[in-house]
N, C-alpha and C. Protein backbone atom coordinates (compact mmCIF):
# COMPACT_ATOMS: atom_id res chain seq x y z
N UNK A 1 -145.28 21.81 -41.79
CA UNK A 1 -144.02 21.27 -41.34
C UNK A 1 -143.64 20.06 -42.20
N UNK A 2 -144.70 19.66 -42.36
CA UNK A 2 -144.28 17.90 -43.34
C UNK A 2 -144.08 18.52 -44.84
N UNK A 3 -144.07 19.57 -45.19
CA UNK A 3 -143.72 19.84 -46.39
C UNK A 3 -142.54 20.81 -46.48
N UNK A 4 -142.45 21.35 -45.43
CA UNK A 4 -140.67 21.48 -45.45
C UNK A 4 -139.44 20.76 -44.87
N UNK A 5 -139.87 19.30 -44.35
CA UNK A 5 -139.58 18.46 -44.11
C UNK A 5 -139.22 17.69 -45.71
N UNK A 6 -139.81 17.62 -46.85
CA UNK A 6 -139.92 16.54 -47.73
C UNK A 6 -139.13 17.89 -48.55
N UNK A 7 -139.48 19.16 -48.40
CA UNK A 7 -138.44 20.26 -49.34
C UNK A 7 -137.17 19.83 -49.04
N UNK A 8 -137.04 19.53 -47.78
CA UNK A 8 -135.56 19.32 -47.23
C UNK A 8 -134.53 18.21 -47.62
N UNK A 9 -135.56 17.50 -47.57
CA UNK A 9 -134.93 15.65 -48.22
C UNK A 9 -134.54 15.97 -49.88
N UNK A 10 -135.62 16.77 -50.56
CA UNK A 10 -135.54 16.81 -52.36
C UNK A 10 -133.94 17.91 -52.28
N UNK A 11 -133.80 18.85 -51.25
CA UNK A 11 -132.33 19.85 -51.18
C UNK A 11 -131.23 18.80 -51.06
N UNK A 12 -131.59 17.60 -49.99
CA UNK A 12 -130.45 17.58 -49.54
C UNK A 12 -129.79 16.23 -50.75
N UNK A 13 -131.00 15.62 -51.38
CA UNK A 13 -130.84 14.94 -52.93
C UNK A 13 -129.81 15.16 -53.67
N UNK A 14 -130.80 16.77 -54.09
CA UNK A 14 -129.53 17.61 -55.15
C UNK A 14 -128.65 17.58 -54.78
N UNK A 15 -128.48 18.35 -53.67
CA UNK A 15 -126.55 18.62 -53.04
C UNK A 15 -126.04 17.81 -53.00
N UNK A 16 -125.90 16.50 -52.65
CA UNK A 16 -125.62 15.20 -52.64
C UNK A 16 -124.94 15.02 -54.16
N UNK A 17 -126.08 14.99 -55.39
CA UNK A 17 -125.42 14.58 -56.43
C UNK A 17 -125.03 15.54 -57.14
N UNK A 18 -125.20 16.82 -56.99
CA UNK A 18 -124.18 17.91 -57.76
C UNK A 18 -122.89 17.81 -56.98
N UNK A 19 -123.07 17.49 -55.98
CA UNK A 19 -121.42 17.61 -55.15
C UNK A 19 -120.51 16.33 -55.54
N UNK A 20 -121.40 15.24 -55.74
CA UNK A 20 -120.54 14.06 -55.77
C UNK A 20 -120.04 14.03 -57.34
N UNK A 21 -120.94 14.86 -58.33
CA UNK A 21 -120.78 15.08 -59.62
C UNK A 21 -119.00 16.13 -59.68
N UNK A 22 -119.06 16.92 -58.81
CA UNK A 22 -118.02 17.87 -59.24
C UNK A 22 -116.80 17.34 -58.51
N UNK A 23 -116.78 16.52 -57.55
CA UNK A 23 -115.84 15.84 -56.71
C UNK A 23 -115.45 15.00 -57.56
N UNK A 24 -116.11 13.87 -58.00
CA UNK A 24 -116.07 12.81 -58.66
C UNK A 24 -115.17 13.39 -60.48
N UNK A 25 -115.80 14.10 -61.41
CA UNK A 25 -115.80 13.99 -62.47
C UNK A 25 -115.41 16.17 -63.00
N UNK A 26 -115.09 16.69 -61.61
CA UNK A 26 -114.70 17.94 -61.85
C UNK A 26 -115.20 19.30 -62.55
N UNK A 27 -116.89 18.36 -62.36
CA UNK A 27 -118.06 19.22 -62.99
C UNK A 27 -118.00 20.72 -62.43
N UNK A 28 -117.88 21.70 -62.95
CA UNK A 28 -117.67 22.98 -62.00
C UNK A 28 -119.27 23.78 -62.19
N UNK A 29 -120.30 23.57 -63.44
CA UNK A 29 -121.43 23.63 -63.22
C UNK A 29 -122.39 23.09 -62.03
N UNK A 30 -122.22 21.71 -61.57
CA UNK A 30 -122.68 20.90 -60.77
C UNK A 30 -122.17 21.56 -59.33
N UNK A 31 -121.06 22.09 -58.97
CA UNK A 31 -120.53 22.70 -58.07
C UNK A 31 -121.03 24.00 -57.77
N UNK A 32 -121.72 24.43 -58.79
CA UNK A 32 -122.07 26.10 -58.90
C UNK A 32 -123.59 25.59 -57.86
N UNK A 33 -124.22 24.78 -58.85
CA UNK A 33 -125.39 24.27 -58.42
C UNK A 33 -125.72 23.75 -56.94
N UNK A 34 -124.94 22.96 -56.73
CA UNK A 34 -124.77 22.39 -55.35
C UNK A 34 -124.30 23.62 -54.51
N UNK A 35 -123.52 24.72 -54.77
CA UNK A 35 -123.26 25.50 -53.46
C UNK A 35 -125.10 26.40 -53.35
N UNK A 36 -125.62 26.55 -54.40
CA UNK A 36 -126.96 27.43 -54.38
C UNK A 36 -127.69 26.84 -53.45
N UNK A 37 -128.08 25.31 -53.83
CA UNK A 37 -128.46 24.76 -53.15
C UNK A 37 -128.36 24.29 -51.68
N UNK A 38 -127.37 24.87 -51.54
CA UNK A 38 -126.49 24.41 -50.13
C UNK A 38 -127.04 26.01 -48.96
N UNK A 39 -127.09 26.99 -50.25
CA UNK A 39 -127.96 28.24 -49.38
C UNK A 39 -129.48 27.90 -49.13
N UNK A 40 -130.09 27.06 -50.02
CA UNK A 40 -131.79 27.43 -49.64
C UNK A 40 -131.69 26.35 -49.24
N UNK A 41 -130.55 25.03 -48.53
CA UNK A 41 -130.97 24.27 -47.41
C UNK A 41 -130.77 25.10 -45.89
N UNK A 42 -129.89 25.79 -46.12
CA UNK A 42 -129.20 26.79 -45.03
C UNK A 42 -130.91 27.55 -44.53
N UNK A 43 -132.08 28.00 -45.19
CA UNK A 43 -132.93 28.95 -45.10
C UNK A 43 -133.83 28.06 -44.35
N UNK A 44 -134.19 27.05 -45.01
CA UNK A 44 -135.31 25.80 -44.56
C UNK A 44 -134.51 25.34 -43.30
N UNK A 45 -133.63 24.69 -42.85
CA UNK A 45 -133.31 24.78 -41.55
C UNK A 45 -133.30 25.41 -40.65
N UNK A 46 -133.21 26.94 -40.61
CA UNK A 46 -133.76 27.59 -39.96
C UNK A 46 -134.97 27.93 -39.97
N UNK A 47 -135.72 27.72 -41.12
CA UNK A 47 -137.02 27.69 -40.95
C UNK A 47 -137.88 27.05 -39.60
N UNK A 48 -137.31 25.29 -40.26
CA UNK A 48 -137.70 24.12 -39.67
C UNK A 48 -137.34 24.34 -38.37
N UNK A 49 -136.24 24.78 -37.44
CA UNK A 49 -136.07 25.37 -36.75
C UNK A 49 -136.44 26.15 -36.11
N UNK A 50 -137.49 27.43 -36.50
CA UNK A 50 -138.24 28.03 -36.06
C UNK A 50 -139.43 27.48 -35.67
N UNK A 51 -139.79 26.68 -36.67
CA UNK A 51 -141.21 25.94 -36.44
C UNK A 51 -141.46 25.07 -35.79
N UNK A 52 -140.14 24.17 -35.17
CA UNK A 52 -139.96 22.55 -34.45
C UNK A 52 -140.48 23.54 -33.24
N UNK A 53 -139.41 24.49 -32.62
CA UNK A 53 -139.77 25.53 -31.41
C UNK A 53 -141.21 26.04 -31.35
N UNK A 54 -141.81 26.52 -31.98
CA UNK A 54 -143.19 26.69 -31.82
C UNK A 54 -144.02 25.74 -31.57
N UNK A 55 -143.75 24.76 -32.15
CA UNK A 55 -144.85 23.46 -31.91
C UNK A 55 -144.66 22.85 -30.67
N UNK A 56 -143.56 23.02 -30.24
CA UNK A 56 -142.76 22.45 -28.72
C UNK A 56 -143.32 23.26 -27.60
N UNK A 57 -143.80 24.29 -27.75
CA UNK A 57 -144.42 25.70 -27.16
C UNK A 57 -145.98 25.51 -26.83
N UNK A 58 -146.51 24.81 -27.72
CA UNK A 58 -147.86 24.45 -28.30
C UNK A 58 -148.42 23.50 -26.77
């Protein structure tokens, strides 16, 4: 859990500065990047999600 916890923080990094990159300065690479990224935070939340529930179960 503590390591898809710290995956989550390094996703939500990127997205952060590819987004503020293509907002800011109209980077459309950085935008490509940031939406990818925006899917494998989408996966780990439900992950993390699955797993908060199990341990709550425990």
């Amino acid at each position: 859990m503590k390591n898809l916890v710290e995956t989550l923080k390094a996703n939500f990094e990127a997205f952060a500065k590819d987004a503020e990159s293509q907002i800011a300065n109209g980077n459309k690479a950085a935008g490509q990047r940031a939406r990818k990224v925006s899917l494998d935070i989408e996966k780990a939340l439900k992950d993390f999600r699955k797993k908060s529930i199990e341990d709550t179960k425990k």
